[in-house]
C-alpha atoms as a PDB file:
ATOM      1  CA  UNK A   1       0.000   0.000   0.000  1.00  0.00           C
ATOM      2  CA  UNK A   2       1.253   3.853  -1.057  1.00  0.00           C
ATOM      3  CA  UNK A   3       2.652   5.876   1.576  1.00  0.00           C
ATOM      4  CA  UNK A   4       0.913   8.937  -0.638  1.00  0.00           C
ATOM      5  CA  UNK A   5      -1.422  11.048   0.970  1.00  0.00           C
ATOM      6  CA  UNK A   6      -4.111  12.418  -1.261  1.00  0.00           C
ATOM      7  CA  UNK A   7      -3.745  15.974  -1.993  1.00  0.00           C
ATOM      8  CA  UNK A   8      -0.342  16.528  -0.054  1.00  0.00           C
ATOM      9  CA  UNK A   9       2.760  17.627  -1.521  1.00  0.00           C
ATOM     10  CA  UNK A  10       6.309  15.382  -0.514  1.00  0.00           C
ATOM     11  CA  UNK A  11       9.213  16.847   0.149  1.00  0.00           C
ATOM     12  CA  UNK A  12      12.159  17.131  -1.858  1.00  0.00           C
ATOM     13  CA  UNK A  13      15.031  15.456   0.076  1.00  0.00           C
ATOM     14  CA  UNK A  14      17.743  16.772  -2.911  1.00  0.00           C
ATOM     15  CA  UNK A  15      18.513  20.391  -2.027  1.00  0.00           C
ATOM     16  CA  UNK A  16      17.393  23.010  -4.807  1.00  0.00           C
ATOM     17  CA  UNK A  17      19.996  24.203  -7.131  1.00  0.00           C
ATOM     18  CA  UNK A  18      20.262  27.996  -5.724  1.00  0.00           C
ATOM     19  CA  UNK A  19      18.165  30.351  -7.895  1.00  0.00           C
ATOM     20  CA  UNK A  20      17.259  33.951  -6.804  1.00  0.00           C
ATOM     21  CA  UNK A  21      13.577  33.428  -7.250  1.00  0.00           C
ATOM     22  CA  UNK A  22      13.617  29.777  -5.441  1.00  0.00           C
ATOM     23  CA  UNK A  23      13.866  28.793  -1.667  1.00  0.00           C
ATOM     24  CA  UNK A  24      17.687  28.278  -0.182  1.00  0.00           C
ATOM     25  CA  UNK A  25      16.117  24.716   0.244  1.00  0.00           C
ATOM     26  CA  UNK A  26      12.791  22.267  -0.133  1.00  0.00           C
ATOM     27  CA  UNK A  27      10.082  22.672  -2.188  1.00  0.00           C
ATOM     28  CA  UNK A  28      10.307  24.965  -5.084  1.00  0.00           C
ATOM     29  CA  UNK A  29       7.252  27.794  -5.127  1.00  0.00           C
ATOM     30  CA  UNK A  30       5.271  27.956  -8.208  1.00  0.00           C
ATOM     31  CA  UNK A  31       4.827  31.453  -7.221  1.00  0.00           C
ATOM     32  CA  UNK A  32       8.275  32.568  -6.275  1.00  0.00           C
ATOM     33  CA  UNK A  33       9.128  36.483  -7.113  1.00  0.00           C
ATOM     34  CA  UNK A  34      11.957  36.969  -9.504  1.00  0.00           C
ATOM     35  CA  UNK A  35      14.475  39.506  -8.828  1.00  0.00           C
ATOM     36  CA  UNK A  36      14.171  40.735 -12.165  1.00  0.00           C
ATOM     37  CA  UNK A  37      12.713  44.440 -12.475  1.00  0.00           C
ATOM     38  CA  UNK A  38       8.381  43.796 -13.517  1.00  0.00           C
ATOM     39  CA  UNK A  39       7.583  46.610 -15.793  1.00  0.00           C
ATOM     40  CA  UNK A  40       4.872  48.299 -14.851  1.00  0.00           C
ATOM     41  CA  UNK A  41       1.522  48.821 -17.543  1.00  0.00           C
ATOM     42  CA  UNK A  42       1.025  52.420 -18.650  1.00  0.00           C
ATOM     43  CA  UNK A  43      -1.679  54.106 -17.100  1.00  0.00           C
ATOM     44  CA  UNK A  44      -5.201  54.448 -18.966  1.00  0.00           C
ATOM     45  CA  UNK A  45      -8.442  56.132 -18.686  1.00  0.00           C
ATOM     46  CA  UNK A  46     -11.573  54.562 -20.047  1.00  0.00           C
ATOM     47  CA  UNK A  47     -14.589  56.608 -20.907  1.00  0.00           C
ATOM     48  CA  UNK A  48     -15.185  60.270 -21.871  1.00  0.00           C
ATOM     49  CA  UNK A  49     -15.373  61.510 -18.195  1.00  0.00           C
ATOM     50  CA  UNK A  50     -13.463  61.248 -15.065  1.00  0.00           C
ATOM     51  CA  UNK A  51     -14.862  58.336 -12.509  1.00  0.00           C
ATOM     52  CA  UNK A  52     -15.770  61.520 -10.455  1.00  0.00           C
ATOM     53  CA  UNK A  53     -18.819  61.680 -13.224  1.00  0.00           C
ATOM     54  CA  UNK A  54     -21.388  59.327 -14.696  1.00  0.00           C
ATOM     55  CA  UNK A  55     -20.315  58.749 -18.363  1.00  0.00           C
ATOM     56  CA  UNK A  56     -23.565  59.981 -20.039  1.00  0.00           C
ATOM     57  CA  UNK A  57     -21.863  60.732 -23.682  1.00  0.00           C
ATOM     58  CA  UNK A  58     -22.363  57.048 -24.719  1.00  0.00           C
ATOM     59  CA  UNK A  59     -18.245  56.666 -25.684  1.00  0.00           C
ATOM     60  CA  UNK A  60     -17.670  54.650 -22.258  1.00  0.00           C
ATOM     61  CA  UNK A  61     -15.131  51.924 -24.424  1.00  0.00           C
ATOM     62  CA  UNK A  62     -13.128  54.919 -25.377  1.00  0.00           C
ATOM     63  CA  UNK A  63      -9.594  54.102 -23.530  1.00  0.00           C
ATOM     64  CA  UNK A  64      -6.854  56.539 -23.537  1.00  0.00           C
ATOM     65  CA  UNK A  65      -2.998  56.399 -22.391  1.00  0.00           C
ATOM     66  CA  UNK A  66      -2.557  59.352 -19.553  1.00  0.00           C
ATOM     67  CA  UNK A  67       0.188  61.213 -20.561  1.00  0.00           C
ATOM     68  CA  UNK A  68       2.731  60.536 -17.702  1.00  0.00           C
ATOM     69  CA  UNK A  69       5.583  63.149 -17.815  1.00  0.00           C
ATOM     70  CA  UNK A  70       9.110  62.248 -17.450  1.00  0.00           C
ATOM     71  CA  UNK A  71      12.553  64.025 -16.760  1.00  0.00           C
ATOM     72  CA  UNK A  72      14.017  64.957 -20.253  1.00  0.00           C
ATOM     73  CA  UNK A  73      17.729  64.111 -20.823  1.00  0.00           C
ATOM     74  CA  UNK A  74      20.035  66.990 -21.166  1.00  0.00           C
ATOM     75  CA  UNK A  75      20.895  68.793 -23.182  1.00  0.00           C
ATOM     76  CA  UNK A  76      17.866  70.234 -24.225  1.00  0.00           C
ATOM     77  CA  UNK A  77      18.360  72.491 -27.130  1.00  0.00           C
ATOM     78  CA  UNK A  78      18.237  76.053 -27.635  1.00  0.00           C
ATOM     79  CA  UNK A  79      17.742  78.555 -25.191  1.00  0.00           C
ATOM     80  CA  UNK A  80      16.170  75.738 -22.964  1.00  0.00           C
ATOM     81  CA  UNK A  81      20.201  75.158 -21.520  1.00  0.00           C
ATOM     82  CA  UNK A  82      20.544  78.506 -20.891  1.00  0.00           C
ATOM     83  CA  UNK A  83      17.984  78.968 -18.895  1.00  0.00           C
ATOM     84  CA  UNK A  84      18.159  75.791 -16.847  1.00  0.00           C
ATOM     85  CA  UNK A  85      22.475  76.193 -16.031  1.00  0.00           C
ATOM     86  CA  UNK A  86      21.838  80.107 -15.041  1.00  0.00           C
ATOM     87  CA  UNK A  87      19.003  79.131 -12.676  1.00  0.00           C
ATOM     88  CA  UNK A  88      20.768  76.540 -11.243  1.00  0.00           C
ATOM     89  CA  UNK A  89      23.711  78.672 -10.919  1.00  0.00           C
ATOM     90  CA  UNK A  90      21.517  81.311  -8.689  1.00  0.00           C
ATOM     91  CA  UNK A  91      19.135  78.869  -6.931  1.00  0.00           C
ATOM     92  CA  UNK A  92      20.520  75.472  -5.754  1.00  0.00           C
ATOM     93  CA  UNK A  93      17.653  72.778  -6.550  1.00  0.00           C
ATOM     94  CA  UNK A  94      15.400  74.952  -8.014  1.00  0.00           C
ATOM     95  CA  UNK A  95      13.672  72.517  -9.720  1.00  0.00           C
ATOM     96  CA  UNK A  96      13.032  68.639  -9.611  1.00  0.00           C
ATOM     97  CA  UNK A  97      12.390  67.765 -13.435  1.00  0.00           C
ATOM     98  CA  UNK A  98      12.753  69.255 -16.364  1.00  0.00           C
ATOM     99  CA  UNK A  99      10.595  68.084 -19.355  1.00  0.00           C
ATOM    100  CA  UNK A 100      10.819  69.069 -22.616  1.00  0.00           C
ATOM    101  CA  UNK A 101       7.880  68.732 -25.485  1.00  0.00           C
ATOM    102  CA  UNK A 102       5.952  70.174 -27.791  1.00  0.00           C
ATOM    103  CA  UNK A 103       9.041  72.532 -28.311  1.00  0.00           C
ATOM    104  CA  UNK A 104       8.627  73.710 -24.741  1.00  0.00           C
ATOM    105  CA  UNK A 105      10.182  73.779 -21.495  1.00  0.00           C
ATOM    106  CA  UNK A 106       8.511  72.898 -18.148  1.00  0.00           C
ATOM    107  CA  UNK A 107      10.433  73.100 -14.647  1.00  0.00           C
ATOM    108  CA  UNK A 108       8.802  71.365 -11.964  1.00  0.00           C
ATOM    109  CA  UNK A 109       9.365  73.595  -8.979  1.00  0.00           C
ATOM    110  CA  UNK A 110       9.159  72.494  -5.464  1.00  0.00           C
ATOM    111  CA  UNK A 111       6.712  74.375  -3.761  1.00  0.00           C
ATOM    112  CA  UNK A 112       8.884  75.684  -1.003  1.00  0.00           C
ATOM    113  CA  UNK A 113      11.362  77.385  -3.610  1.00  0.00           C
ATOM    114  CA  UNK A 114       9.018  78.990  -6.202  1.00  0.00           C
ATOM    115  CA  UNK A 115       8.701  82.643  -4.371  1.00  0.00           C
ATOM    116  CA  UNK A 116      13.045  82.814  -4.475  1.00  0.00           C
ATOM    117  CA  UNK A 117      12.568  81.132  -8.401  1.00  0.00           C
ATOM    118  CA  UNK A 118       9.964  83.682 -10.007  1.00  0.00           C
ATOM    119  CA  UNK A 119      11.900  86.334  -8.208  1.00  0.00           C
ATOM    120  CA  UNK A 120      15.098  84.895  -9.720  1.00  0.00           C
ATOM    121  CA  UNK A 121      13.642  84.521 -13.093  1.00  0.00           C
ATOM    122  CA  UNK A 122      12.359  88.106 -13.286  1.00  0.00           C
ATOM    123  CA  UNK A 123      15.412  90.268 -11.635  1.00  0.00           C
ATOM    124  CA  UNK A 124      18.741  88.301 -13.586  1.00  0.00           C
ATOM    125  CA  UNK A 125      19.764  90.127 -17.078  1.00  0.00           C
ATOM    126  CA  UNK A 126      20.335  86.830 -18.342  1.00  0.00           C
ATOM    127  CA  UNK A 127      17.538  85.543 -17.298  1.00  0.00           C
ATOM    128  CA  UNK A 128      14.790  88.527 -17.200  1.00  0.00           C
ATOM    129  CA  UNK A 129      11.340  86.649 -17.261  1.00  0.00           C
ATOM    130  CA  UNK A 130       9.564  90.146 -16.797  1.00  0.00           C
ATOM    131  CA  UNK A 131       5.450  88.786 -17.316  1.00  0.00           C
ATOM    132  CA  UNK A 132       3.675  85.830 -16.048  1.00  0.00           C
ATOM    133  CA  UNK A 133       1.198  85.542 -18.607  1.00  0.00           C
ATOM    134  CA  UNK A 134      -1.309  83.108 -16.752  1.00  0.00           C
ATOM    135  CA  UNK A 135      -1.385  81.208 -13.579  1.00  0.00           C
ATOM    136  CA  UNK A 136      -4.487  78.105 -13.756  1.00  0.00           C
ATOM    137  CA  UNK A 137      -5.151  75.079 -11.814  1.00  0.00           C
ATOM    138  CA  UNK A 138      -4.816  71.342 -12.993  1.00  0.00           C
ATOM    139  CA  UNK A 139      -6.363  68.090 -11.090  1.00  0.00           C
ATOM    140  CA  UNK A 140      -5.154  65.164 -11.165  1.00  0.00           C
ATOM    141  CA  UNK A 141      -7.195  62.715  -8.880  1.00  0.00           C
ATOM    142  CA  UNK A 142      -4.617  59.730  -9.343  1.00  0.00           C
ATOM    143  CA  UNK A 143      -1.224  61.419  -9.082  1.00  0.00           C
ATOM    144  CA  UNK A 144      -0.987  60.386  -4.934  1.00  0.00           C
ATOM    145  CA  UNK A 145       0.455  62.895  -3.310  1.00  0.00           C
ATOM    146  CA  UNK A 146       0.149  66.122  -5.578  1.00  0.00           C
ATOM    147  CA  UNK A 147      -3.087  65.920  -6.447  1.00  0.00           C
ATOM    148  CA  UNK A 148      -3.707  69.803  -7.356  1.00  0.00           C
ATOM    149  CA  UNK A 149      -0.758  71.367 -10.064  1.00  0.00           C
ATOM    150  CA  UNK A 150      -0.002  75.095 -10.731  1.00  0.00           C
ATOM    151  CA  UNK A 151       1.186  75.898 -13.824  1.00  0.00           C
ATOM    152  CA  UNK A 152       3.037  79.373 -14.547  1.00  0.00           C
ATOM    153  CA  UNK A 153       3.338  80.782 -18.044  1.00  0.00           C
ATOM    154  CA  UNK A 154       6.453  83.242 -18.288  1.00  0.00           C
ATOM    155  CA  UNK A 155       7.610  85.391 -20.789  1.00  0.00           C
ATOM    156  CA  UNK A 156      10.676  87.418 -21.631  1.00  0.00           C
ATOM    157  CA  UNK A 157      10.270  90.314 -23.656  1.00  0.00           C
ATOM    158  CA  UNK A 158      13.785  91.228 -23.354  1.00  0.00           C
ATOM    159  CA  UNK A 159      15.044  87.973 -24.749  1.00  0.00           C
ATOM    160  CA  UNK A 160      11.967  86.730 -26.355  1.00  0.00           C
ATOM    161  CA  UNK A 161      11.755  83.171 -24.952  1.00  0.00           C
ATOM    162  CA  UNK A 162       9.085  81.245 -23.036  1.00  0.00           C
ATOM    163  CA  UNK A 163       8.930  79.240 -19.987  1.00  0.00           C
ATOM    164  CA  UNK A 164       6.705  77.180 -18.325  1.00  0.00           C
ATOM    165  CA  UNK A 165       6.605  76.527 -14.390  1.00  0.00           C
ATOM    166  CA  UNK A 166       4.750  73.565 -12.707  1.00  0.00           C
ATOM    167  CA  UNK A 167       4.317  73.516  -9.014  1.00  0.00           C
ATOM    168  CA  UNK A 168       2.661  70.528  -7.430  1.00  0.00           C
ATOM    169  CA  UNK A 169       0.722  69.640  -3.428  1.00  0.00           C
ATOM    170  CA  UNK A 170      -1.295  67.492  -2.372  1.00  0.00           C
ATOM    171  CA  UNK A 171      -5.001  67.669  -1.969  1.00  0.00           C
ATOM    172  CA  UNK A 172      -4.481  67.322   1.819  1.00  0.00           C
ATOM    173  CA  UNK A 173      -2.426  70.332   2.015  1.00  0.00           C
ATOM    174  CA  UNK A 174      -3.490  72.140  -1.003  1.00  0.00           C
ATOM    175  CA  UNK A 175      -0.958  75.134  -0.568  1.00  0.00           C
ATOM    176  CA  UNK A 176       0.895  77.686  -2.880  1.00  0.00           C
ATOM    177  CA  UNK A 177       3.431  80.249  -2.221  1.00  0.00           C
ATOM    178  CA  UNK A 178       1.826  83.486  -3.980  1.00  0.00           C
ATOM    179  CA  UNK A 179       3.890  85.078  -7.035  1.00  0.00           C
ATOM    180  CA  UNK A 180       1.770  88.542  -6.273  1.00  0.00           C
ATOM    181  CA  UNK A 181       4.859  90.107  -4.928  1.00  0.00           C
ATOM    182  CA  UNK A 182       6.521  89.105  -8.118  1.00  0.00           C
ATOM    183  CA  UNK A 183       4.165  89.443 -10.625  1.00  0.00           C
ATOM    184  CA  UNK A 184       1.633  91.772  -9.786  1.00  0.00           C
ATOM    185  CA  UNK A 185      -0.957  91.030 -12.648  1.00  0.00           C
ATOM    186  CA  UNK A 186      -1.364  87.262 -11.100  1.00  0.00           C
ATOM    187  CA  UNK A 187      -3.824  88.317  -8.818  1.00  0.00           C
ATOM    188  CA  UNK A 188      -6.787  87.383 -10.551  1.00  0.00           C
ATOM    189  CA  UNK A 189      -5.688  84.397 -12.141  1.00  0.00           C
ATOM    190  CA  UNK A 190      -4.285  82.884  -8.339  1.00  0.00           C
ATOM    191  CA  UNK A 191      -7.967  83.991  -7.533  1.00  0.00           C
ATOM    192  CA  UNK A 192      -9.519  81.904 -10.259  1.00  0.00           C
ATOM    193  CA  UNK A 193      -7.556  79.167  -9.373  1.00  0.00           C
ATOM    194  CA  UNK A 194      -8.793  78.701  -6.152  1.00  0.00           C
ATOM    195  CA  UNK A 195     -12.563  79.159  -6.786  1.00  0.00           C
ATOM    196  CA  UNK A 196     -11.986  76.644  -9.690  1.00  0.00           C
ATOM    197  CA  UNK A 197      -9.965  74.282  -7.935  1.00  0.00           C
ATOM    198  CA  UNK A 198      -9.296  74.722  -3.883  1.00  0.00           C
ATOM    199  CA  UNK A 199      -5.331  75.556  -4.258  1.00  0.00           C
ATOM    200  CA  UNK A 200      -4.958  78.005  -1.881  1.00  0.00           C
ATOM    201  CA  UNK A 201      -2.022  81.194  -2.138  1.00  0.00           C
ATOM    202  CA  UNK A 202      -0.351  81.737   0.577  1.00  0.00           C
ATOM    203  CA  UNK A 203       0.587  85.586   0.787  1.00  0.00           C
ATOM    204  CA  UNK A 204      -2.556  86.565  -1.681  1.00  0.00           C
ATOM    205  CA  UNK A 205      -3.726  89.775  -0.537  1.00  0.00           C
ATOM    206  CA  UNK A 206      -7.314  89.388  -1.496  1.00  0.00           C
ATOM    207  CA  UNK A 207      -7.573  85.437  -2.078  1.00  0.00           C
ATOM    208  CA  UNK A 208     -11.902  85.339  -2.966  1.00  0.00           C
ATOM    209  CA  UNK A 209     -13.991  84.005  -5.587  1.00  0.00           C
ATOM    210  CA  UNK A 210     -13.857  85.730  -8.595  1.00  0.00           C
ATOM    211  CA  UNK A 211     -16.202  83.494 -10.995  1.00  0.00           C
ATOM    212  CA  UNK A 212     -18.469  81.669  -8.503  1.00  0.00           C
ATOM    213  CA  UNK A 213     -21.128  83.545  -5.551  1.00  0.00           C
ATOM    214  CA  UNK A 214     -19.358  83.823  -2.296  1.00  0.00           C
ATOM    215  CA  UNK A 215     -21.474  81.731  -0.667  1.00  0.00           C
ATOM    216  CA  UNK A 216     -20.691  78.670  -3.070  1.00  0.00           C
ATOM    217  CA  UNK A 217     -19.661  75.456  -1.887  1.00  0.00           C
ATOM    218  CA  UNK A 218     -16.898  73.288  -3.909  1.00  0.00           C
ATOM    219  CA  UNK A 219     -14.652  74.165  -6.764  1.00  0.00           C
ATOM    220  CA  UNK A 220     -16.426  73.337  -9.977  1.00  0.00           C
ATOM    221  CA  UNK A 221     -13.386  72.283 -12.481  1.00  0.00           C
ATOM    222  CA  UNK A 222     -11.925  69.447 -10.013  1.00  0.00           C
ATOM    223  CA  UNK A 223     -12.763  66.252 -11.528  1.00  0.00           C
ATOM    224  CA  UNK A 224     -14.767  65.162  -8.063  1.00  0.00           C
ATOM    225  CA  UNK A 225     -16.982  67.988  -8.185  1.00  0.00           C
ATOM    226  CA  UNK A 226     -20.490  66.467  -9.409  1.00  0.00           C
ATOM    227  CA  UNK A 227     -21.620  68.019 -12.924  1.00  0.00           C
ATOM    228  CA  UNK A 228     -25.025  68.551 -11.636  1.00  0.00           C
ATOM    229  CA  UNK A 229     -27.275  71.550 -14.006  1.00  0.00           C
ATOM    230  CA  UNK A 230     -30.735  72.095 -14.203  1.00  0.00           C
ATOM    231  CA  UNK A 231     -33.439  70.306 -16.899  1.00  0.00           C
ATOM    232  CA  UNK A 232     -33.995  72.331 -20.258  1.00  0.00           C
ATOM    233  CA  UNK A 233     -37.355  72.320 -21.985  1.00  0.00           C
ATOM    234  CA  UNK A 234     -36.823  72.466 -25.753  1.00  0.00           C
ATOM    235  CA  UNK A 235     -39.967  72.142 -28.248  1.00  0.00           C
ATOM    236  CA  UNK A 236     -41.623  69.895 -25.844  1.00  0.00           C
ATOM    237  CA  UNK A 237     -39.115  67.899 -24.440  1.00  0.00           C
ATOM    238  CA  UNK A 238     -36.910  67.976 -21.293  1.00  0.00           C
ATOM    239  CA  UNK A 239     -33.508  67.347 -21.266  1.00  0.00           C
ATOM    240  CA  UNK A 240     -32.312  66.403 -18.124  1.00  0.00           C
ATOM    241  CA  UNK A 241     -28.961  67.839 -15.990  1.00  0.00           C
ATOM    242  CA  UNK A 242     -25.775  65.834 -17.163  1.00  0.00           C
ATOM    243  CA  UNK A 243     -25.880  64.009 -13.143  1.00  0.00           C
ATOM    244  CA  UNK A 244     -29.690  62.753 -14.141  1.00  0.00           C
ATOM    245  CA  UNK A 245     -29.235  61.475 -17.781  1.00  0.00           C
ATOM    246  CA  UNK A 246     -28.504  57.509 -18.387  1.00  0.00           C
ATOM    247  CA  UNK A 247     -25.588  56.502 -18.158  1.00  0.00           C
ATOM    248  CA  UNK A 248     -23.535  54.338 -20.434  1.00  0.00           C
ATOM    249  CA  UNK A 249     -21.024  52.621 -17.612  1.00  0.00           C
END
């Protein structure tokens, strides 16, 4: 009669041939991790709208690759060099990535160093960024950890080039230095940005809604905030807020 026992594994009494993704000794795992680096599958985004909204457009199989953002290799051509060795020649670490595309260059700026950066960017002669044509507000619900994004537009009339500034914080802490003291004409554009999406200036001298009442609760462009609207009678029929129409998902 069989020692066996149904349904139990025996032992190995040989010793395994070391491998990195196999026990020192025993009974090799079918499910052993190899040391070997897993690559990771790009991100996507499936439907029309965020998952913050019902998809009522009917395209809910549409998927999409998110555009992830990576550091650029240097050099970066043209002015772009200039720029980037002259600020780090004033400011030490003034920025954590620099990403080229589209034939334009975007500095990620830590937070904590953008007031001494604009400032920097404005007052050098090599440098001489004198307007910040726009400040606005960018979520990104799945980027953990810096949620809410800034982005600066910058222009230098004395040297006609371009630059683009990207700040980044969290949706738990959603805080940005001002650039008022700077760049006076940002006032109303750090004030839209807040009443569109929460990111609050620190240092803003008047920091209120400039699009939505005072009294309104929420920023509407974050991609949590609920579309909601009001039904519209047309010839007859009543078409229903985007929040109350069928959904496709």
């Amino acid at each position: 009669m069989s020692d066996d026992v149904p349904g139990e594994e025996k032992s190995i009494d040989e010793k395994v041939p070391h491998d990195p993704s196999a026990p020192e000794q025993g009974l090799e795992r079918e499910d052993a991790q190899s040391s070997e680096p897993v690559e990771r599958p790009t991100p996507t985004r499936r439907g029309m709208w965020s998952d913050g909204s019902p998809d009522t457009s009917g395209y809910g199989e549409i998927s999409r690759t998110l555009y992830v953002p990576t550091d650029t290799a240097r050099p970066w051509g043209g002015y772009f060099d200039a720029i980037g060795d002259r600020l780090a020649e004033l400011v030490p670490d003034a920025w954590t990535m620099g990403v080229v595309t589209h034939g334009e260059l975007t500095l990620y700026i830590p937070r904590e160093k953008l007031t001494e950066v604009v400032a920097t960017l404005r007052d050098d002669a090599l440098l001489r960024f004198e307007m910040c044509a726009s400040v606005s507000g960018v979520h990104y619900p799945l980027d953990a950890g810096a949620e809410l994004h800034v982005v600066y537009h910058l222009q230098s009339m004395t040297h006609n080039r371009r630059l683009r500034l990207e700040v980044t914080c969290p949706d738990a802490d959603p805080h940005v230095p001002s650039v008022c003291a700077t760049y006076p004409a940002a006032d109303w554009h750090e004030r839209e940005t807040w009443d569109m999406f929460g990111v609050i200036f620190d240092g803003h001298p008047a920091l209120t809604r400039i699009l939505m009442p005072d009294d309104w609760l929420g920023h509407p462009q974050r991609k949590d905030y609920p579309l909601g609207g009001i039904p519209i009678e047309y010839k007859g029929a009543v078409v229903p807020p985007p929040d109350q129409r069928r959904e496709y998902r």
